[in-house]
PDB file of N, CA and C in Angstrom:
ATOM      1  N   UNK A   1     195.512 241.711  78.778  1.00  0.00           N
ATOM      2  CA  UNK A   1     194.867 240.539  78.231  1.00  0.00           C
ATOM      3  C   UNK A   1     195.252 239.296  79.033  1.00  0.00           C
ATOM      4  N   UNK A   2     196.462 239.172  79.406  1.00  0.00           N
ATOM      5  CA  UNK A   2     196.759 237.930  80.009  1.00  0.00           C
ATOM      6  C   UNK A   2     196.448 237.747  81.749  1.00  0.00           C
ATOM      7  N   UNK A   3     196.050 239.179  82.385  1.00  0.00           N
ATOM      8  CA  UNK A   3     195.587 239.149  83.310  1.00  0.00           C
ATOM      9  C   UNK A   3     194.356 238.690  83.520  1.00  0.00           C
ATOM     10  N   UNK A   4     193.355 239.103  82.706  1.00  0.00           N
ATOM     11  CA  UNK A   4     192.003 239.000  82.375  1.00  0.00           C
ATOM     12  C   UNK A   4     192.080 237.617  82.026  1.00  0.00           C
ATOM     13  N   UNK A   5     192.470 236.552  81.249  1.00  0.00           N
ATOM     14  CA  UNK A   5     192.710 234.992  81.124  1.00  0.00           C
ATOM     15  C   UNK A   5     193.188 234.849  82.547  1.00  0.00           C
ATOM     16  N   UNK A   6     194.162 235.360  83.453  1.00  0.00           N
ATOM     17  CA  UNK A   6     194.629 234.614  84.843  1.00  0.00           C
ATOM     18  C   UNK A   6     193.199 234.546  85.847  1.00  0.00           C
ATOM     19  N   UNK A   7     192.305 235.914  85.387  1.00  0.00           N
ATOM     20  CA  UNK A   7     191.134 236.165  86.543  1.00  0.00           C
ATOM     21  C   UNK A   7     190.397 235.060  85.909  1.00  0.00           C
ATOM     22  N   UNK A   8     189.643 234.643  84.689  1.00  0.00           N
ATOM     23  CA  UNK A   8     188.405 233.798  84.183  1.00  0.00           C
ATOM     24  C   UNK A   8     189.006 232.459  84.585  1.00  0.00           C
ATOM     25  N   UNK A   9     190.560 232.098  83.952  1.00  0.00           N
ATOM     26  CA  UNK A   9     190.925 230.848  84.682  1.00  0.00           C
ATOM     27  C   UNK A   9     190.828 230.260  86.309  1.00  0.00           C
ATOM     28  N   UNK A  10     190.963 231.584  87.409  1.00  0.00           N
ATOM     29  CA  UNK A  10     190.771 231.106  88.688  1.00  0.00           C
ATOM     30  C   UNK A  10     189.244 231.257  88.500  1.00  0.00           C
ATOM     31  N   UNK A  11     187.932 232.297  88.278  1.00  0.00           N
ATOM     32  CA  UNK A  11     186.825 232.505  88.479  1.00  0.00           C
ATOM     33  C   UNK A  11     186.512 230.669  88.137  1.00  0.00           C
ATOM     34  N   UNK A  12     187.108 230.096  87.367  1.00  0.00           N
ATOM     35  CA  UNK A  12     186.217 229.007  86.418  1.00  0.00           C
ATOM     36  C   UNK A  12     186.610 227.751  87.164  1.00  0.00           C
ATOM     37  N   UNK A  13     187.949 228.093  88.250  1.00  0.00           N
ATOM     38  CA  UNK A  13     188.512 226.580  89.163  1.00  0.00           C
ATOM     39  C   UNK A  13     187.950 226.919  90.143  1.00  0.00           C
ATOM     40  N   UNK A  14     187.354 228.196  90.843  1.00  0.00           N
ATOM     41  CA  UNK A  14     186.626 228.929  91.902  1.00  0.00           C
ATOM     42  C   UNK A  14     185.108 227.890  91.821  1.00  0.00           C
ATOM     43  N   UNK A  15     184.644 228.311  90.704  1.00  0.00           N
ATOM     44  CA  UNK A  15     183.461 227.749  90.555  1.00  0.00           C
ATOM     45  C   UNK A  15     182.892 226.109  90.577  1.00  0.00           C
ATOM     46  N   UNK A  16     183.888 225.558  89.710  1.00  0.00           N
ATOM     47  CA  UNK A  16     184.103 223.883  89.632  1.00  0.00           C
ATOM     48  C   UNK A  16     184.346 224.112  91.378  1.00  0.00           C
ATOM     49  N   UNK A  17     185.367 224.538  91.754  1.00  0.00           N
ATOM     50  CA  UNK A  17     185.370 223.673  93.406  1.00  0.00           C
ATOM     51  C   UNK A  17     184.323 224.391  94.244  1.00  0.00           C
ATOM     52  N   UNK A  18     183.167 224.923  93.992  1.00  0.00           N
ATOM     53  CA  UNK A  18     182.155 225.385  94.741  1.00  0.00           C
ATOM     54  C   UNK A  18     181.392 223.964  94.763  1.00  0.00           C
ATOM     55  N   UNK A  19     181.394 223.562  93.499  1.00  0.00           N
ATOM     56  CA  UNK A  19     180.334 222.913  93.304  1.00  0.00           C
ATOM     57  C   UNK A  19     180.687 221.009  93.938  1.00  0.00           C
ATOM     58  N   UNK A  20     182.434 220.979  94.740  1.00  0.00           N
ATOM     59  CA  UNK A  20     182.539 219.591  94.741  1.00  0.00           C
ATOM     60  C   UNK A  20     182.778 219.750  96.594  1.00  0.00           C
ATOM     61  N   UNK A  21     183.116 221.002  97.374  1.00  0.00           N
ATOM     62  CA  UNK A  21     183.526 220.912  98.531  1.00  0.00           C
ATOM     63  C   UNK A  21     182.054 221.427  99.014  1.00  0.00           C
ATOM     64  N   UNK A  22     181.582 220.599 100.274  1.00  0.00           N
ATOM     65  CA  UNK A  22     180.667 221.086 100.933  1.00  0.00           C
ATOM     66  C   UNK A  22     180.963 222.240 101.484  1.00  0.00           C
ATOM     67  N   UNK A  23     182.248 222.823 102.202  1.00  0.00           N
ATOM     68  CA  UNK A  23     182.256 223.971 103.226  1.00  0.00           C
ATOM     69  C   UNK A  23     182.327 225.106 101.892  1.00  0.00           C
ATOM     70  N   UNK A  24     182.966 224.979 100.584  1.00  0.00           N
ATOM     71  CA  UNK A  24     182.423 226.117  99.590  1.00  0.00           C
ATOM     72  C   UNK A  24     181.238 226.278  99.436  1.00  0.00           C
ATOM     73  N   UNK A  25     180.529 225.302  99.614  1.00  0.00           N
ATOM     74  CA  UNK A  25     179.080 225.284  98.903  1.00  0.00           C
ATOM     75  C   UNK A  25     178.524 225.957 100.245  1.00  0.00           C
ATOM     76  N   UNK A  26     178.438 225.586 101.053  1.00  0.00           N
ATOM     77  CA  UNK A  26     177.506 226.679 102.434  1.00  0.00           C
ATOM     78  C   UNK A  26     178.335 228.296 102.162  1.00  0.00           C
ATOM     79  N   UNK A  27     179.443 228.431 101.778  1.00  0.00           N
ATOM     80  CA  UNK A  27     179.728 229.876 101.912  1.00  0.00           C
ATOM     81  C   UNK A  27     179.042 230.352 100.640  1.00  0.00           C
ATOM     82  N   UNK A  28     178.892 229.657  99.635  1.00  0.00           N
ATOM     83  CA  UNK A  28     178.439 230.437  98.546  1.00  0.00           C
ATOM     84  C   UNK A  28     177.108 230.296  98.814  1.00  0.00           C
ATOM     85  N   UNK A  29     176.311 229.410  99.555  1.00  0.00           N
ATOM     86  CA  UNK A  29     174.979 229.512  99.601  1.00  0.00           C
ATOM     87  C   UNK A  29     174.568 230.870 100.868  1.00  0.00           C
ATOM     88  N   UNK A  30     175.332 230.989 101.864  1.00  0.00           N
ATOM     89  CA  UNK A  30     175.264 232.496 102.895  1.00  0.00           C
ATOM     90  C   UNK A  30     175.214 233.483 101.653  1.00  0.00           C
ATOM     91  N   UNK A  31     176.743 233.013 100.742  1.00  0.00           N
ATOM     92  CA  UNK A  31     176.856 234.934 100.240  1.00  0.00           C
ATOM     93  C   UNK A  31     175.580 235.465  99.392  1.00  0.00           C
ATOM     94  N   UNK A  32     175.342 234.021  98.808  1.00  0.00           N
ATOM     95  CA  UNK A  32     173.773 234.761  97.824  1.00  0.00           C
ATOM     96  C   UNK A  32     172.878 234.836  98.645  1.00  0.00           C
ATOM     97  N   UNK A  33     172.447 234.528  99.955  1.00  0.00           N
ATOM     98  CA  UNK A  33     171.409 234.987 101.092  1.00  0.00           C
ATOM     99  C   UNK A  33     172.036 236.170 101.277  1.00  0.00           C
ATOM    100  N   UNK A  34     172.955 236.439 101.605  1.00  0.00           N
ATOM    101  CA  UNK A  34     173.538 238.507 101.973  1.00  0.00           C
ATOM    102  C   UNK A  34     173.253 239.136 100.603  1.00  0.00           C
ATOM    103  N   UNK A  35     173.273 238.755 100.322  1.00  0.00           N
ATOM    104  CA  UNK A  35     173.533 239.425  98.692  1.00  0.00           C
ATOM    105  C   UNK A  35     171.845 239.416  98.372  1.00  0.00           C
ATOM    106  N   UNK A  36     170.862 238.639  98.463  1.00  0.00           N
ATOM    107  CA  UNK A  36     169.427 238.805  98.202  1.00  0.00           C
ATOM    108  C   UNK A  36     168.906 239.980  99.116  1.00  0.00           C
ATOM    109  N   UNK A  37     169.570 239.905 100.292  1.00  0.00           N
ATOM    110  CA  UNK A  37     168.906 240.502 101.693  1.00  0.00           C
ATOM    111  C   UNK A  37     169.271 242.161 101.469  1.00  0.00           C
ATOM    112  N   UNK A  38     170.466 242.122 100.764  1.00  0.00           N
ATOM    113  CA  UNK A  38     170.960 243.149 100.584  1.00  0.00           C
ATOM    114  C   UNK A  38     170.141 243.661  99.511  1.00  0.00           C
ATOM    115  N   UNK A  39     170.231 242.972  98.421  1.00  0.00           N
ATOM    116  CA  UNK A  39     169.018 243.745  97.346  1.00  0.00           C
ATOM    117  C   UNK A  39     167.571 244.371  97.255  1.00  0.00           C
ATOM    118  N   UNK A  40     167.312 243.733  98.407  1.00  0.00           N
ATOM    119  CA  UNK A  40     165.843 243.468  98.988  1.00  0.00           C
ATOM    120  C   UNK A  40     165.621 245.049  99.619  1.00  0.00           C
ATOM    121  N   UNK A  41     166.790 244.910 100.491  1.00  0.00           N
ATOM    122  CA  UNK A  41     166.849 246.543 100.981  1.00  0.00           C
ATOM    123  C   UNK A  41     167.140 247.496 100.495  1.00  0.00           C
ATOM    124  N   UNK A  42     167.528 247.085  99.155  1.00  0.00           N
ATOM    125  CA  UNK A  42     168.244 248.257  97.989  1.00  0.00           C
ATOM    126  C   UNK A  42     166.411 248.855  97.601  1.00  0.00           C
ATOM    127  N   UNK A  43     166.258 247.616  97.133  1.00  0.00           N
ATOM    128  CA  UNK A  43     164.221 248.339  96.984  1.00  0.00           C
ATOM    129  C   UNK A  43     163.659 248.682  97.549  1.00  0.00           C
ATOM    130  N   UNK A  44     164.128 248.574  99.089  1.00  0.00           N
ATOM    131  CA  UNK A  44     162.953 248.655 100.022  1.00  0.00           C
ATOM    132  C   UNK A  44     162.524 250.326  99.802  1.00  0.00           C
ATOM    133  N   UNK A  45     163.318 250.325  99.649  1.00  0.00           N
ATOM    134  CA  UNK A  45     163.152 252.596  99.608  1.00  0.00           C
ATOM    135  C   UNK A  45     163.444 252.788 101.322  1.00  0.00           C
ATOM    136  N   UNK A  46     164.014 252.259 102.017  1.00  0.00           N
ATOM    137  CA  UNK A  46     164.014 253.021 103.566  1.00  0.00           C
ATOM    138  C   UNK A  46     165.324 253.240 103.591  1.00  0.00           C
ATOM    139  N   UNK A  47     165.863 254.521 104.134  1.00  0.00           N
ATOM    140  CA  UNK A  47     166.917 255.100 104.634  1.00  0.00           C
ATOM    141  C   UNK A  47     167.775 254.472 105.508  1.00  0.00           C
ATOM    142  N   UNK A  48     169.027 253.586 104.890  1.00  0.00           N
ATOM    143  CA  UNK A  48     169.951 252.721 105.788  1.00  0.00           C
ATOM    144  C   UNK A  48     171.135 253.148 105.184  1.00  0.00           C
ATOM    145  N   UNK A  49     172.182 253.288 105.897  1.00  0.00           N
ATOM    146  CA  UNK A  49     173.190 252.997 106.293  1.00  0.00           C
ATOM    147  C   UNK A  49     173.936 252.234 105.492  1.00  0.00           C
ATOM    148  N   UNK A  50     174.448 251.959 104.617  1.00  0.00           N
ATOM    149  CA  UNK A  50     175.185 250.376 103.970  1.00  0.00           C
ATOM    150  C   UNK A  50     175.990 249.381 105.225  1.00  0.00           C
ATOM    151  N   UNK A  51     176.402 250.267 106.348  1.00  0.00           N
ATOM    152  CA  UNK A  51     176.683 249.519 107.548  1.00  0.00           C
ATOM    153  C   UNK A  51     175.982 248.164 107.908  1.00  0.00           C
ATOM    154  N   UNK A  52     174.344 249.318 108.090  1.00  0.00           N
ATOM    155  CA  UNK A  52     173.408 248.925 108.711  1.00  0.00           C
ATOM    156  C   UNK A  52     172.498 247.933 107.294  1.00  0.00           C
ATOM    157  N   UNK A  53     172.357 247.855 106.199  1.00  0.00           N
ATOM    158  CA  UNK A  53     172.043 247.555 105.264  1.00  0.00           C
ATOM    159  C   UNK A  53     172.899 245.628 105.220  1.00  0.00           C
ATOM    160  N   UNK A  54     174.424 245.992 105.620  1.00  0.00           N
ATOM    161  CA  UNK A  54     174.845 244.706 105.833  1.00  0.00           C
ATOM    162  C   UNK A  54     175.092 244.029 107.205  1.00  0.00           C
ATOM    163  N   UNK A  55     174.411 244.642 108.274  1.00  0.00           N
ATOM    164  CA  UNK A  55     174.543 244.222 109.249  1.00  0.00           C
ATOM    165  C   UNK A  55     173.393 242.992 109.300  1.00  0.00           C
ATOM    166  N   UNK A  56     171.927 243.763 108.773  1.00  0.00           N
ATOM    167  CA  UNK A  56     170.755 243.563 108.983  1.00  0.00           C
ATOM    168  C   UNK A  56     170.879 242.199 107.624  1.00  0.00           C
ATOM    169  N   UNK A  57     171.439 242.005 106.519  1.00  0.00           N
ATOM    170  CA  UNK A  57     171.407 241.140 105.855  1.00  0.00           C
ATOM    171  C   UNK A  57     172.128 239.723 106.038  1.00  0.00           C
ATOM    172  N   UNK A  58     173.261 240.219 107.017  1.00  0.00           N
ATOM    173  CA  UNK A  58     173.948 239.324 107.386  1.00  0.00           C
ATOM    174  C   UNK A  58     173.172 238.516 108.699  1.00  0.00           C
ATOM    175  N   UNK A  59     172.501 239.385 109.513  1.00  0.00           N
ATOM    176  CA  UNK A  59     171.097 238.817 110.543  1.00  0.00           C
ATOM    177  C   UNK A  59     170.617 237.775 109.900  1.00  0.00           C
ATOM    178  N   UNK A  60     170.194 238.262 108.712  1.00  0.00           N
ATOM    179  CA  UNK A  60     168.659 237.569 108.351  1.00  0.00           C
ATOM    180  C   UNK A  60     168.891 236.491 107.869  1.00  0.00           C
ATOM    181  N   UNK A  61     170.504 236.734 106.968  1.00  0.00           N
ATOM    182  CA  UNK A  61     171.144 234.958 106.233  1.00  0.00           C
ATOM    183  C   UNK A  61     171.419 234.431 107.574  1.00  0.00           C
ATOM    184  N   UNK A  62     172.050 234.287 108.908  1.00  0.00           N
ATOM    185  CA  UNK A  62     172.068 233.605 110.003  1.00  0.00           C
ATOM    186  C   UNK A  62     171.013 233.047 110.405  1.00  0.00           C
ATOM    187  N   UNK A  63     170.069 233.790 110.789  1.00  0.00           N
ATOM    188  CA  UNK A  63     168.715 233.117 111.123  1.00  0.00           C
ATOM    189  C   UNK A  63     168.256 232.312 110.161  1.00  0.00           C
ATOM    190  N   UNK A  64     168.191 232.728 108.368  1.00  0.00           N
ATOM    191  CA  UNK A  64     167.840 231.297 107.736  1.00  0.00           C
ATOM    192  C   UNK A  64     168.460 229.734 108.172  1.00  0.00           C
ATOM    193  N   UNK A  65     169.801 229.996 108.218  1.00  0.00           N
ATOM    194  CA  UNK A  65     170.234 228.954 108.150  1.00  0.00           C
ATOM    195  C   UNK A  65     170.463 228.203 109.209  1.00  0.00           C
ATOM    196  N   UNK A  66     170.014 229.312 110.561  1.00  0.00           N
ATOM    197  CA  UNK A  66     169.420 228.473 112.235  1.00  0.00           C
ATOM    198  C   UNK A  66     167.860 227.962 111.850  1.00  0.00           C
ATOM    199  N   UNK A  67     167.219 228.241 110.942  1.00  0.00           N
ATOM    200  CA  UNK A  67     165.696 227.812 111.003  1.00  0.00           C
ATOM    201  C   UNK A  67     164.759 228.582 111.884  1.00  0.00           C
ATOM    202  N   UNK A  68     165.404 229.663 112.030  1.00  0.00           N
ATOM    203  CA  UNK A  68     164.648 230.446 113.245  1.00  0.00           C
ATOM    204  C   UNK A  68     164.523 231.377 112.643  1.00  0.00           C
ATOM    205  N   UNK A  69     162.927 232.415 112.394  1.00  0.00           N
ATOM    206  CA  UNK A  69     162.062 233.394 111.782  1.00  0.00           C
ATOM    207  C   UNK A  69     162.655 234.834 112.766  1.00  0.00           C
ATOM    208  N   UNK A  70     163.106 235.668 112.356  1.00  0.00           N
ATOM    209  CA  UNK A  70     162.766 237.084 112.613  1.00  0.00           C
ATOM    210  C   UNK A  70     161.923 237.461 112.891  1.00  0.00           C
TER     211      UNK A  70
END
């Protein structure tokens, strides 16, 4: 029990300082681009790799955030 209060207490100072430091806020804005890209390919139905599943998601959040299309 008191572990589970130590994890929600950091999850909840994690979160408040996402929302006040710019360099948190670009990492949390990449991880939910990997994390969409990744889901995306979870549906796609094509045969990958989870390697290759996060190689290719981690591509695609880079290029968003160069402004440059795949």
């Amino acid at each position: 029990m008191r572990r589970a209060c130590m994890i929600g207490a950091m999850m909840a100072g994690l979160a408040f300082t996402i929302h006040t430091i710019p360099s948190y806020c670009r990492l949390a804005s990449s991880a939910r681009a990997v994390r969409q890209y990744l889901h995306t390919f979870d549906r796609s139905g094509k045969e990958l790799s989870p390697v290759e599943r996060l190689a290719f998601s981690l591509l695609l959040a880079k290029s968003d955030k160069d402004g440059s299309k795949l």
